[in-house]
Structure formats: structure tokens, C-alpha cells
PDB file of N, CA and C in Angstrom:
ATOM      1  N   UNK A   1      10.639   3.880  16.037  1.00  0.00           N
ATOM      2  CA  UNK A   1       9.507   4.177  16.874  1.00  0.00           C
ATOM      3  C   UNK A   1       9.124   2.984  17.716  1.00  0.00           C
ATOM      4  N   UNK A   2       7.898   2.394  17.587  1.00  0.00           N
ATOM      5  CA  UNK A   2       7.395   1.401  18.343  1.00  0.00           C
ATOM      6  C   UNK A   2       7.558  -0.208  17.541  1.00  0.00           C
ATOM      7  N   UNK A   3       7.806   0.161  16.309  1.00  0.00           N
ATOM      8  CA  UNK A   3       8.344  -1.553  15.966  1.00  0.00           C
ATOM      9  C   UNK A   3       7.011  -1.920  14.971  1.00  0.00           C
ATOM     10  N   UNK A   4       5.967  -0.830  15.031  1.00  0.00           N
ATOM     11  CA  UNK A   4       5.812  -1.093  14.049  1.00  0.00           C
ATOM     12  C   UNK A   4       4.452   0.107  13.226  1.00  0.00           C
ATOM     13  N   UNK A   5       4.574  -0.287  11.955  1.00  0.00           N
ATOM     14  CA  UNK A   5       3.953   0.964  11.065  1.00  0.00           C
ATOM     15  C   UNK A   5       2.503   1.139  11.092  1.00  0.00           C
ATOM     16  N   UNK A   6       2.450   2.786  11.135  1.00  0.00           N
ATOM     17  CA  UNK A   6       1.201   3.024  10.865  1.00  0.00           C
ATOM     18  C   UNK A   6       1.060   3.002   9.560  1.00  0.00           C
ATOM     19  N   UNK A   7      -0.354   3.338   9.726  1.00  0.00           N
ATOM     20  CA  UNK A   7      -1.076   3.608   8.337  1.00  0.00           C
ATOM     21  C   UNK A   7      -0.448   5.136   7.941  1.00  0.00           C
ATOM     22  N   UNK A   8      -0.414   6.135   8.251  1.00  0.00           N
ATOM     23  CA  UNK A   8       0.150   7.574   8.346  1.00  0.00           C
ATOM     24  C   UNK A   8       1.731   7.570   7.918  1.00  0.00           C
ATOM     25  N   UNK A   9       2.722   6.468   8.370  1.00  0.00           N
ATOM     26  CA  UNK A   9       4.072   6.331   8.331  1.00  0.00           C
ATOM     27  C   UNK A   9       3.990   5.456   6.735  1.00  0.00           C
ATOM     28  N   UNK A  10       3.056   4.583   6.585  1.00  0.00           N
ATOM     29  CA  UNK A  10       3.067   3.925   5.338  1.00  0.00           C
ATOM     30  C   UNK A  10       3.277   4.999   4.457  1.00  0.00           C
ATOM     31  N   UNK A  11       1.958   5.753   4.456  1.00  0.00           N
ATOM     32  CA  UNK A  11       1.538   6.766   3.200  1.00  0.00           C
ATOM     33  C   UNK A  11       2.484   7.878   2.939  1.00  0.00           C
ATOM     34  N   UNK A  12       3.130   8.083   4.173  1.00  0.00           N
ATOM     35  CA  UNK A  12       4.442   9.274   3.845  1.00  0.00           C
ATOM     36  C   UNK A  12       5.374   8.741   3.501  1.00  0.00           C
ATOM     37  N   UNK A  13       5.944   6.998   3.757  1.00  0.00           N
ATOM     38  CA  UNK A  13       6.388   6.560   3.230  1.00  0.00           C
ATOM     39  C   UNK A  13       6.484   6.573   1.371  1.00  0.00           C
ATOM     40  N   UNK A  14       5.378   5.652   0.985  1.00  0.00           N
ATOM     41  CA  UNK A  14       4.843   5.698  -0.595  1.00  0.00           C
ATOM     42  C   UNK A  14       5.308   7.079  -0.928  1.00  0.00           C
ATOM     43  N   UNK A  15       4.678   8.231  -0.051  1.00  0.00           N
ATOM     44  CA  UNK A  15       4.744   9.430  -1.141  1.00  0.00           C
ATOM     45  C   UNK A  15       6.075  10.290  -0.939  1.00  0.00           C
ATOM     46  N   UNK A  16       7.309  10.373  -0.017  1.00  0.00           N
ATOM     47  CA  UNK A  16       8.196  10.272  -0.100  1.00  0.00           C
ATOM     48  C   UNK A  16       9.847   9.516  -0.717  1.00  0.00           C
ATOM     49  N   UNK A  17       9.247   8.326  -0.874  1.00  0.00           N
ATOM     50  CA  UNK A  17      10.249   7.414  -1.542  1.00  0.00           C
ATOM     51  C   UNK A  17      10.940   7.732  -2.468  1.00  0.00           C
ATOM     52  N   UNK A  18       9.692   8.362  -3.323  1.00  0.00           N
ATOM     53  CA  UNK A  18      10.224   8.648  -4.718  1.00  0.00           C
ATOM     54  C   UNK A  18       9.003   7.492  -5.553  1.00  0.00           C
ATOM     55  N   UNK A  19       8.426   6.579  -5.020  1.00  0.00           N
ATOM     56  CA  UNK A  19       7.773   5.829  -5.794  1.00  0.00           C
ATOM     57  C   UNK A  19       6.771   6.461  -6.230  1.00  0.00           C
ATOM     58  N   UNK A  20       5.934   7.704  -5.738  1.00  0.00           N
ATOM     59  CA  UNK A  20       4.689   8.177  -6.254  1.00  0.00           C
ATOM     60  C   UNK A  20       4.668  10.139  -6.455  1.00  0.00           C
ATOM     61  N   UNK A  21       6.770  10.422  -6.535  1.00  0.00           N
ATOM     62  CA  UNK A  21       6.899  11.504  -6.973  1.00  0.00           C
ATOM     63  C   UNK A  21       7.341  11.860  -8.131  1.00  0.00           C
ATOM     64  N   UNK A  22       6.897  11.449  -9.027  1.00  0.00           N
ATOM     65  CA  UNK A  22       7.106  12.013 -10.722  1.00  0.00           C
ATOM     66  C   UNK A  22       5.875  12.357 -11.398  1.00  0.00           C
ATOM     67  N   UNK A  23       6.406  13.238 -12.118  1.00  0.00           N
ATOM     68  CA  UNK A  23       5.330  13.957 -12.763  1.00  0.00           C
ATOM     69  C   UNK A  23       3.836  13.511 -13.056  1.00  0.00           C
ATOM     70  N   UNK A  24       3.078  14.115 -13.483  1.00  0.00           N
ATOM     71  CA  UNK A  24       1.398  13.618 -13.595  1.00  0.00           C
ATOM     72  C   UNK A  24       1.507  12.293 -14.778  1.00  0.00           C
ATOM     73  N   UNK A  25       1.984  12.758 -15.482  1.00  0.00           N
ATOM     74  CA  UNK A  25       1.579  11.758 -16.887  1.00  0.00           C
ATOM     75  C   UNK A  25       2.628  10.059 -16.500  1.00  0.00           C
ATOM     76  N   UNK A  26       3.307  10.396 -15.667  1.00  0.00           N
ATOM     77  CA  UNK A  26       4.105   9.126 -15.056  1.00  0.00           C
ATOM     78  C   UNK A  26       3.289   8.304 -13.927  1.00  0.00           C
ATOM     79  N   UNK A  27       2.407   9.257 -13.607  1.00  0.00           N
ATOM     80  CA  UNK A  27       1.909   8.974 -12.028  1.00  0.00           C
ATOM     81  C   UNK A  27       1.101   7.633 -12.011  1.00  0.00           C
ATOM     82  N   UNK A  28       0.360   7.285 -13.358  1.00  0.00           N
ATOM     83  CA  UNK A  28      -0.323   5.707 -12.905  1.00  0.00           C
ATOM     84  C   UNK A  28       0.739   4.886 -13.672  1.00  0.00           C
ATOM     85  N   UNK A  29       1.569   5.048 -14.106  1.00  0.00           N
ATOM     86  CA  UNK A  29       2.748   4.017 -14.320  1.00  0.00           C
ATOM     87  C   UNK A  29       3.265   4.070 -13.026  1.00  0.00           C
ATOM     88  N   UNK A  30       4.011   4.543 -12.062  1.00  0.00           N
ATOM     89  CA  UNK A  30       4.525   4.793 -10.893  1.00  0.00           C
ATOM     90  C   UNK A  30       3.635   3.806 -10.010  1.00  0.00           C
ATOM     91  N   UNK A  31       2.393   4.508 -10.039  1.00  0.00           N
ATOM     92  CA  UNK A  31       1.625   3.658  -9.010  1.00  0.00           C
ATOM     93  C   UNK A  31       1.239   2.116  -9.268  1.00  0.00           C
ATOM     94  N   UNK A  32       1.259   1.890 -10.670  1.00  0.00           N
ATOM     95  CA  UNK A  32       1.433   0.805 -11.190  1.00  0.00           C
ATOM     96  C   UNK A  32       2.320  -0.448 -10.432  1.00  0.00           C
ATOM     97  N   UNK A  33       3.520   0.427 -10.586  1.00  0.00           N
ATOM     98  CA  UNK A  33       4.805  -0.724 -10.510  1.00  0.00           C
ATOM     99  C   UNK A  33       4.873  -0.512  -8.922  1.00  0.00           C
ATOM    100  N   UNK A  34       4.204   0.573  -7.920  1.00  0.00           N
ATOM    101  CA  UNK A  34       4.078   0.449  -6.031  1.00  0.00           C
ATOM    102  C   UNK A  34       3.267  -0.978  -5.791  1.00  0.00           C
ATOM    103  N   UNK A  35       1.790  -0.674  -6.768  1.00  0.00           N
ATOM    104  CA  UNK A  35       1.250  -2.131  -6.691  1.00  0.00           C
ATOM    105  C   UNK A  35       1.559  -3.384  -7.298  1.00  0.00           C
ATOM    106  N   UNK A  36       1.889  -3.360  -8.000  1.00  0.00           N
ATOM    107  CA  UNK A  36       2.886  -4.792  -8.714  1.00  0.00           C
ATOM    108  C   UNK A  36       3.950  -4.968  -7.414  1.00  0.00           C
ATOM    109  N   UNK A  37       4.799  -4.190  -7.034  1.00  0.00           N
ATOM    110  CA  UNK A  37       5.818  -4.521  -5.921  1.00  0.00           C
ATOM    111  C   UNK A  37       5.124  -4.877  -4.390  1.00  0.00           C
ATOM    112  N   UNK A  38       3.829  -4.472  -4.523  1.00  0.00           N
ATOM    113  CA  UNK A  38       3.064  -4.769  -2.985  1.00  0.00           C
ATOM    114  C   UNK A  38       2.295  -6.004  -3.366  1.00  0.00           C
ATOM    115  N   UNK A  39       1.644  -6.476  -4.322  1.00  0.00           N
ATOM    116  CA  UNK A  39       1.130  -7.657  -4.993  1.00  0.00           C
ATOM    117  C   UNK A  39       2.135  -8.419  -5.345  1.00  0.00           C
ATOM    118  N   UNK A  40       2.593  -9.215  -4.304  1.00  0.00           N
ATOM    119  CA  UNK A  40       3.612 -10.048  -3.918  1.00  0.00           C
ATOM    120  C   UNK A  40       3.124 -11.643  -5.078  1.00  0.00           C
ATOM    121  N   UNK A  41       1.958 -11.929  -4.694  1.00  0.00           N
ATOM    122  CA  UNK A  41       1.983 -13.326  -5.404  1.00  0.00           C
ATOM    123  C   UNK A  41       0.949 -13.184  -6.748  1.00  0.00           C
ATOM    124  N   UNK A  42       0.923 -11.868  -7.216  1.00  0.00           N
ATOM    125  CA  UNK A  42       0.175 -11.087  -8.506  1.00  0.00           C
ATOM    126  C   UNK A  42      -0.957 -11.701  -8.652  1.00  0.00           C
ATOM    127  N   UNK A  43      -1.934 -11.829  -7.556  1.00  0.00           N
ATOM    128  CA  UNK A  43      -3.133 -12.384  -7.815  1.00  0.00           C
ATOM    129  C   UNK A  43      -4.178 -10.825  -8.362  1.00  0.00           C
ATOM    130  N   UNK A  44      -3.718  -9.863  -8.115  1.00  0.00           N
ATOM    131  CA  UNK A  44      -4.350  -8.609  -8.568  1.00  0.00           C
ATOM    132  C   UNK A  44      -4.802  -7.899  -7.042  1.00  0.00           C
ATOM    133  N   UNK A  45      -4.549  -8.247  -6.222  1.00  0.00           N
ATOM    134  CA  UNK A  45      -4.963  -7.741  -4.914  1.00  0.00           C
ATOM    135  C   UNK A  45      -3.592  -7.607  -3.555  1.00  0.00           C
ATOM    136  N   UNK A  46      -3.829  -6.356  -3.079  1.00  0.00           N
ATOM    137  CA  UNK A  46      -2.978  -6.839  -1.746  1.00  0.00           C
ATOM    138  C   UNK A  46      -3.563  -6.976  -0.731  1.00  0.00           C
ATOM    139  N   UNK A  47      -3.229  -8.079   0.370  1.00  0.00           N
ATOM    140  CA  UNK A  47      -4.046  -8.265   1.279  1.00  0.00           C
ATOM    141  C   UNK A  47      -2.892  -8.420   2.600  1.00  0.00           C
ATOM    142  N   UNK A  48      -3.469  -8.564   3.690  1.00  0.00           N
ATOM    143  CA  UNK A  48      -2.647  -8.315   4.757  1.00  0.00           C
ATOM    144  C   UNK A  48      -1.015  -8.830   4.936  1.00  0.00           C
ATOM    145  N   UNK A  49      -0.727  -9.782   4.474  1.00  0.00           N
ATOM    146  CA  UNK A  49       0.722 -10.963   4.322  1.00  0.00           C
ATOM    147  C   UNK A  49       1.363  -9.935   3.863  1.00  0.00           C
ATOM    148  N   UNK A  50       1.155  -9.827   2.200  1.00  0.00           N
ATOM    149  CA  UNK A  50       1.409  -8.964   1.621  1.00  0.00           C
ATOM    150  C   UNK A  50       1.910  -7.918   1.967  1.00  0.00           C
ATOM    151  N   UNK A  51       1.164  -6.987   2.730  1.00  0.00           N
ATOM    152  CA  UNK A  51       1.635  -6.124   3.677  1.00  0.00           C
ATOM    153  C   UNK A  51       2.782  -6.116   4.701  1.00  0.00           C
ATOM    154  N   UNK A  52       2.336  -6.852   5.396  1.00  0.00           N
ATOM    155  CA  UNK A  52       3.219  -7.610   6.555  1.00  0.00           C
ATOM    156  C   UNK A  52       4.893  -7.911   5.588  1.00  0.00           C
ATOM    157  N   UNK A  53       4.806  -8.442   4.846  1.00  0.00           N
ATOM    158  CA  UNK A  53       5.841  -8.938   4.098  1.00  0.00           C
ATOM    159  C   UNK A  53       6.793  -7.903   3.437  1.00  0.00           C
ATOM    160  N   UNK A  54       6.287  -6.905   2.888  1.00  0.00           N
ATOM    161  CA  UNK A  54       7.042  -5.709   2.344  1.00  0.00           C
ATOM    162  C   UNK A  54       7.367  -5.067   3.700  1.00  0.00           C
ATOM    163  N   UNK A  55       6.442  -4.031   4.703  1.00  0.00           N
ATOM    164  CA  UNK A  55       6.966  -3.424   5.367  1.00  0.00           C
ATOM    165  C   UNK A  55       7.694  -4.244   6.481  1.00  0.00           C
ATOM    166  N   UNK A  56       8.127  -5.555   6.466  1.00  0.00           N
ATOM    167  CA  UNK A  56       8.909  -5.935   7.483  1.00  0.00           C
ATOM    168  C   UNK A  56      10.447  -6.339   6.676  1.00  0.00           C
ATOM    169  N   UNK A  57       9.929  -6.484   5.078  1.00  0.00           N
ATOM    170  CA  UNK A  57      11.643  -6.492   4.481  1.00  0.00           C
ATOM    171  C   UNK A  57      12.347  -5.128   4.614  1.00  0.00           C
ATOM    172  N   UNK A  58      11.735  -4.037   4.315  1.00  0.00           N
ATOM    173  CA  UNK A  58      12.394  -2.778   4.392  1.00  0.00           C
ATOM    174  C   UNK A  58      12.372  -2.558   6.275  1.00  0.00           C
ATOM    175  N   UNK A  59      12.654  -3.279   7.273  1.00  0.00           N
ATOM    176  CA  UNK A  59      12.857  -3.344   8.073  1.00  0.00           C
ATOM    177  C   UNK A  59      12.037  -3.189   9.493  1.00  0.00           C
ATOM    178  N   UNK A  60      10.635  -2.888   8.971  1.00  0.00           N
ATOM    179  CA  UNK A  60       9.892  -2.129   9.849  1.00  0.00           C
ATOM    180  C   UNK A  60       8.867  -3.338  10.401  1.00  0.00           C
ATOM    181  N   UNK A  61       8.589  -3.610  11.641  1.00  0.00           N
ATOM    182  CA  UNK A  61       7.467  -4.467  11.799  1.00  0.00           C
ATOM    183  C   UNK A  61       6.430  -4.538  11.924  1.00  0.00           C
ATOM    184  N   UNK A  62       5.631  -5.123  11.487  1.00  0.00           N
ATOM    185  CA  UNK A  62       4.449  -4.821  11.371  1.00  0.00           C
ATOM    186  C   UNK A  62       3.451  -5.978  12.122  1.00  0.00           C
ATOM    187  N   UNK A  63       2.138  -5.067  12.630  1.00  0.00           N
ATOM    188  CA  UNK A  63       1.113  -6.186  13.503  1.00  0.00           C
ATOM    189  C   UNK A  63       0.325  -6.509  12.563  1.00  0.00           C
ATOM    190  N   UNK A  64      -0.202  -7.482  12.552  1.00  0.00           N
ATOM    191  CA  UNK A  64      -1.200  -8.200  11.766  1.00  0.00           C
ATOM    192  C   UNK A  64      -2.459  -7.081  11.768  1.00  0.00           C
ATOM    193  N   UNK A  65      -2.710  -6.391  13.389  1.00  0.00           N
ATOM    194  CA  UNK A  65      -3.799  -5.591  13.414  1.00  0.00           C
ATOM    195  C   UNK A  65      -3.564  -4.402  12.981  1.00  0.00           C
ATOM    196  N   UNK A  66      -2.603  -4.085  12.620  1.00  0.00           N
ATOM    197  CA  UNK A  66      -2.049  -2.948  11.689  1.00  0.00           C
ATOM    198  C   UNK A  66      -2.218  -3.104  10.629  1.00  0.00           C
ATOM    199  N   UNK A  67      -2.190  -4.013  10.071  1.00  0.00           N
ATOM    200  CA  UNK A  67      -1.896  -4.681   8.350  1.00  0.00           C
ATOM    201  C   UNK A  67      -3.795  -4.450   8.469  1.00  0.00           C
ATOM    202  N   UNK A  68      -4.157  -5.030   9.173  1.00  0.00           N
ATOM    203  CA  UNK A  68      -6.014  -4.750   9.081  1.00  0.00           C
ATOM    204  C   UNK A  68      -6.273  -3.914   8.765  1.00  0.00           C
ATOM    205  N   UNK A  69      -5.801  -2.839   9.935  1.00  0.00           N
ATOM    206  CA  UNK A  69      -6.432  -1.361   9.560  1.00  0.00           C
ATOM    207  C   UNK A  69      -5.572  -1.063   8.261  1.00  0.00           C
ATOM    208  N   UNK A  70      -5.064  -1.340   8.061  1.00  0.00           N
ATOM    209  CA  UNK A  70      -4.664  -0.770   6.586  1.00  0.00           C
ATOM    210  C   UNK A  70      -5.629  -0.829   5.645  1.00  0.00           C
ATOM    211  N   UNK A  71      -5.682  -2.702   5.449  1.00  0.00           N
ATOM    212  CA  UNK A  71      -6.309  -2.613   4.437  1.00  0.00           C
ATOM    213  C   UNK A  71      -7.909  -2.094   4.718  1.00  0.00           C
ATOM    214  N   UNK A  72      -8.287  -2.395   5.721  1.00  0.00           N
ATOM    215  CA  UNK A  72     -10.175  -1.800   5.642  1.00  0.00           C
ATOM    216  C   UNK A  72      -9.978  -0.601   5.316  1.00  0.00           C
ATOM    217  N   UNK A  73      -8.835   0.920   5.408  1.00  0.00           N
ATOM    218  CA  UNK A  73      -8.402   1.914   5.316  1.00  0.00           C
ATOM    219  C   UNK A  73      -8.858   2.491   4.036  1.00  0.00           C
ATOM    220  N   UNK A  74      -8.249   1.354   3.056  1.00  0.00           N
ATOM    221  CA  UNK A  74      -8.829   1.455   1.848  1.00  0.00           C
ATOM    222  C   UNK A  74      -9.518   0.370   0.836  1.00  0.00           C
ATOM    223  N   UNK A  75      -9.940  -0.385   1.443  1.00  0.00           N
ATOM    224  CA  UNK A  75     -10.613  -1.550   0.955  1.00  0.00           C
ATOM    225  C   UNK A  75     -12.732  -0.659   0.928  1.00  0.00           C
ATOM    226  N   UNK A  76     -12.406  -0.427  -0.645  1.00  0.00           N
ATOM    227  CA  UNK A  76     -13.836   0.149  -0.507  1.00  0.00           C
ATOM    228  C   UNK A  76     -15.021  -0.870  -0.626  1.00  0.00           C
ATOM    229  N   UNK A  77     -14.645  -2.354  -1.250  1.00  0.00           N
ATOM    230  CA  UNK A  77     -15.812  -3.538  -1.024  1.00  0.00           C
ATOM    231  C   UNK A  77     -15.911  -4.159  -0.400  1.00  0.00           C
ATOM    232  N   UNK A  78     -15.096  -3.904   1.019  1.00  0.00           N
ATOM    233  CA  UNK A  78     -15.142  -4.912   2.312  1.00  0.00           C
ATOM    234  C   UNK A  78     -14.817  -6.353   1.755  1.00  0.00           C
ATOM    235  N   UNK A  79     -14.088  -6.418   0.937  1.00  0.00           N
ATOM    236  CA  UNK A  79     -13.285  -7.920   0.917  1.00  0.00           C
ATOM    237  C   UNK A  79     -12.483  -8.172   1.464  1.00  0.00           C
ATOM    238  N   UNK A  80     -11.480  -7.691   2.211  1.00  0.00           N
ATOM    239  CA  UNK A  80     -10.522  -7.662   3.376  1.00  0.00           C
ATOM    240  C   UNK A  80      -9.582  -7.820   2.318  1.00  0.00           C
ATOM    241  N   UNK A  81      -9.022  -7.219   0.906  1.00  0.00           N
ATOM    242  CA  UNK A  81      -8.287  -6.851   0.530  1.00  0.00           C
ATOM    243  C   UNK A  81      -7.969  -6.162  -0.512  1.00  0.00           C
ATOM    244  N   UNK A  82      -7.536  -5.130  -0.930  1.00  0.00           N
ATOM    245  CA  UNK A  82      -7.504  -4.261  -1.882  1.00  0.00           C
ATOM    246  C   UNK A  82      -7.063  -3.973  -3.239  1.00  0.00           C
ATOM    247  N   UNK A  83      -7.527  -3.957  -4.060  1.00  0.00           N
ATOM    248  CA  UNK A  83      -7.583  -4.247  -5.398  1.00  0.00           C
ATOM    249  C   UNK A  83      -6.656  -2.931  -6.245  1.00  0.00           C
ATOM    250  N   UNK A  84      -6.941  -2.672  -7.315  1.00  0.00           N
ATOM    251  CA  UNK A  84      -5.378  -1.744  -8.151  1.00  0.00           C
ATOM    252  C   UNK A  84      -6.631  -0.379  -7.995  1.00  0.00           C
ATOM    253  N   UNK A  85      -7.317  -0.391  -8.456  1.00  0.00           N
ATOM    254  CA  UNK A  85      -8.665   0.820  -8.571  1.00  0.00           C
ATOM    255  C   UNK A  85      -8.832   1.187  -6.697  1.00  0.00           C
ATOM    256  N   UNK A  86      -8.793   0.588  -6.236  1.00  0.00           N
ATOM    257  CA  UNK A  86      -9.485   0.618  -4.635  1.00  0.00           C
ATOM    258  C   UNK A  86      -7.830   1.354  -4.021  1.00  0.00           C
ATOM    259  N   UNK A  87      -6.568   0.959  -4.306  1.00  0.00           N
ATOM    260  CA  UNK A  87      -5.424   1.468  -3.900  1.00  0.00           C
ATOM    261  C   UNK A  87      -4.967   3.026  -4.694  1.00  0.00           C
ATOM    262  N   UNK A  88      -5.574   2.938  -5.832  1.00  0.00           N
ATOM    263  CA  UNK A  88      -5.011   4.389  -6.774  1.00  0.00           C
ATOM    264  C   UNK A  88      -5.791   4.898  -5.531  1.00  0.00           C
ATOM    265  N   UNK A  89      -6.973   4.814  -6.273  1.00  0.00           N
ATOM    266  CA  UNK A  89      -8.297   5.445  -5.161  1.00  0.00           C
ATOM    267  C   UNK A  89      -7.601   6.258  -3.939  1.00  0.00           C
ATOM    268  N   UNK A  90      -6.852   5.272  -3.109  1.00  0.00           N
ATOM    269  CA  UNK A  90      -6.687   5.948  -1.715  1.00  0.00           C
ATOM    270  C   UNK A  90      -5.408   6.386  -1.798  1.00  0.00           C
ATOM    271  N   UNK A  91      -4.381   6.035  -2.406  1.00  0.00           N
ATOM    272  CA  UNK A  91      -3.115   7.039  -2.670  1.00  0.00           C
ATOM    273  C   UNK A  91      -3.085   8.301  -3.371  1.00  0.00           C
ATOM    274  N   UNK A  92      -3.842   8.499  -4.009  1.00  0.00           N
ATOM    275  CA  UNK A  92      -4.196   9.881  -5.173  1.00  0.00           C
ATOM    276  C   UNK A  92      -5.575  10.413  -4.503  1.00  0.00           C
ATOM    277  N   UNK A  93      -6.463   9.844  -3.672  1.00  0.00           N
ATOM    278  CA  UNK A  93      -8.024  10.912  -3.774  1.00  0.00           C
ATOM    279  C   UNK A  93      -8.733  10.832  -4.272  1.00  0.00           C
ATOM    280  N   UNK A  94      -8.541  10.032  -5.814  1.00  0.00           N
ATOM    281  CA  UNK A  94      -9.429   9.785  -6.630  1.00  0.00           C
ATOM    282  C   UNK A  94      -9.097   8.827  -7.360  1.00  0.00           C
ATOM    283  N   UNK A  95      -9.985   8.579  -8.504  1.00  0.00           N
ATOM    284  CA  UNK A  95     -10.019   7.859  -9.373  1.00  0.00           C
ATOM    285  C   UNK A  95     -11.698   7.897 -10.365  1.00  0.00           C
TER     286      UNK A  95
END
């Protein structure tokens, strides 16, 4: 496309992969090990780098102001980065 990811291309991403399609009782182990693999330096949060850093190894590039709107997307305490509860949250609907 344009070089680099939406927020919309992320999430069909995640939920296509295979990383967040197995059964219910698998599903917060699954999402577990999406955020452990996006929590690059395991401080417990992903924040924009982070971002930037995964979707540009799997080839895709990404803008810094993309990586923003991501995270404010689902960053529900306005810390400018998103925590394991704040990411289930917005990949599943709930929590």
C-alpha cells in the first residue's frame, strides 16, 4: 500500500495471523505471548518504538504518527503507552 500501517491493517493483522485465533480458553495465553512479542524491552508496556520496531521487521513501515495513533487508540490512561489490561481491553472488547 502506502509504506505504511494502519491501525485497521494492524488489527486484521493480530487477528488473522493466527496469533489471536485459537480457541477461548487459549485466548489470554495467545494474547499473552502477542504482548510479550510487542513488549520488546519487557518493561510491561508497549509504547511507540516498540511498535515502530515490530511492524517494520515484518516488513511494513511505519510513521511515528501512526505508531501515535495507535497507541492513544488504546491507551485508556493517557500515558502515551499501553499496558497488558489496556491492550486485551482493545483486542477482545473487553476485559
Amino acid at each position: 500500500g502506502n509504506g505504511t500501517v494502519e491501525f485497521a491493517e494492524f488489527e486484521n493483522f493480530m487477528l488473522t495471523s493466527g496469533v489471536l485465533n485459537k480457541i477461548p480458553d487459549e485466548m489470554d495465553e495467545n494474547l499473552r505471548d502477542a504482548f510479550k512479542i510487542l513488549d520488546k524491552n519487557n518493561d510491561g508496556y508497549i509504547d511507540k518504538e516498540e511498535l515502530i520496531f515490530y511492524m517494520t521487521k515484518f516488513g511494513d513501515k511505519m510513521a511515528v504518527k501512526d505508531a501515535e495513533e495507535m497507541i492513544e487508540e488504546a491507551d485508556q490512561n493517557g500515558d502515551g503507552r499501553i499496558d497488558y489490561k489496556e491492550y486485551v481491553r482493545h483486542m477482545t472488547g473487553k476485559l
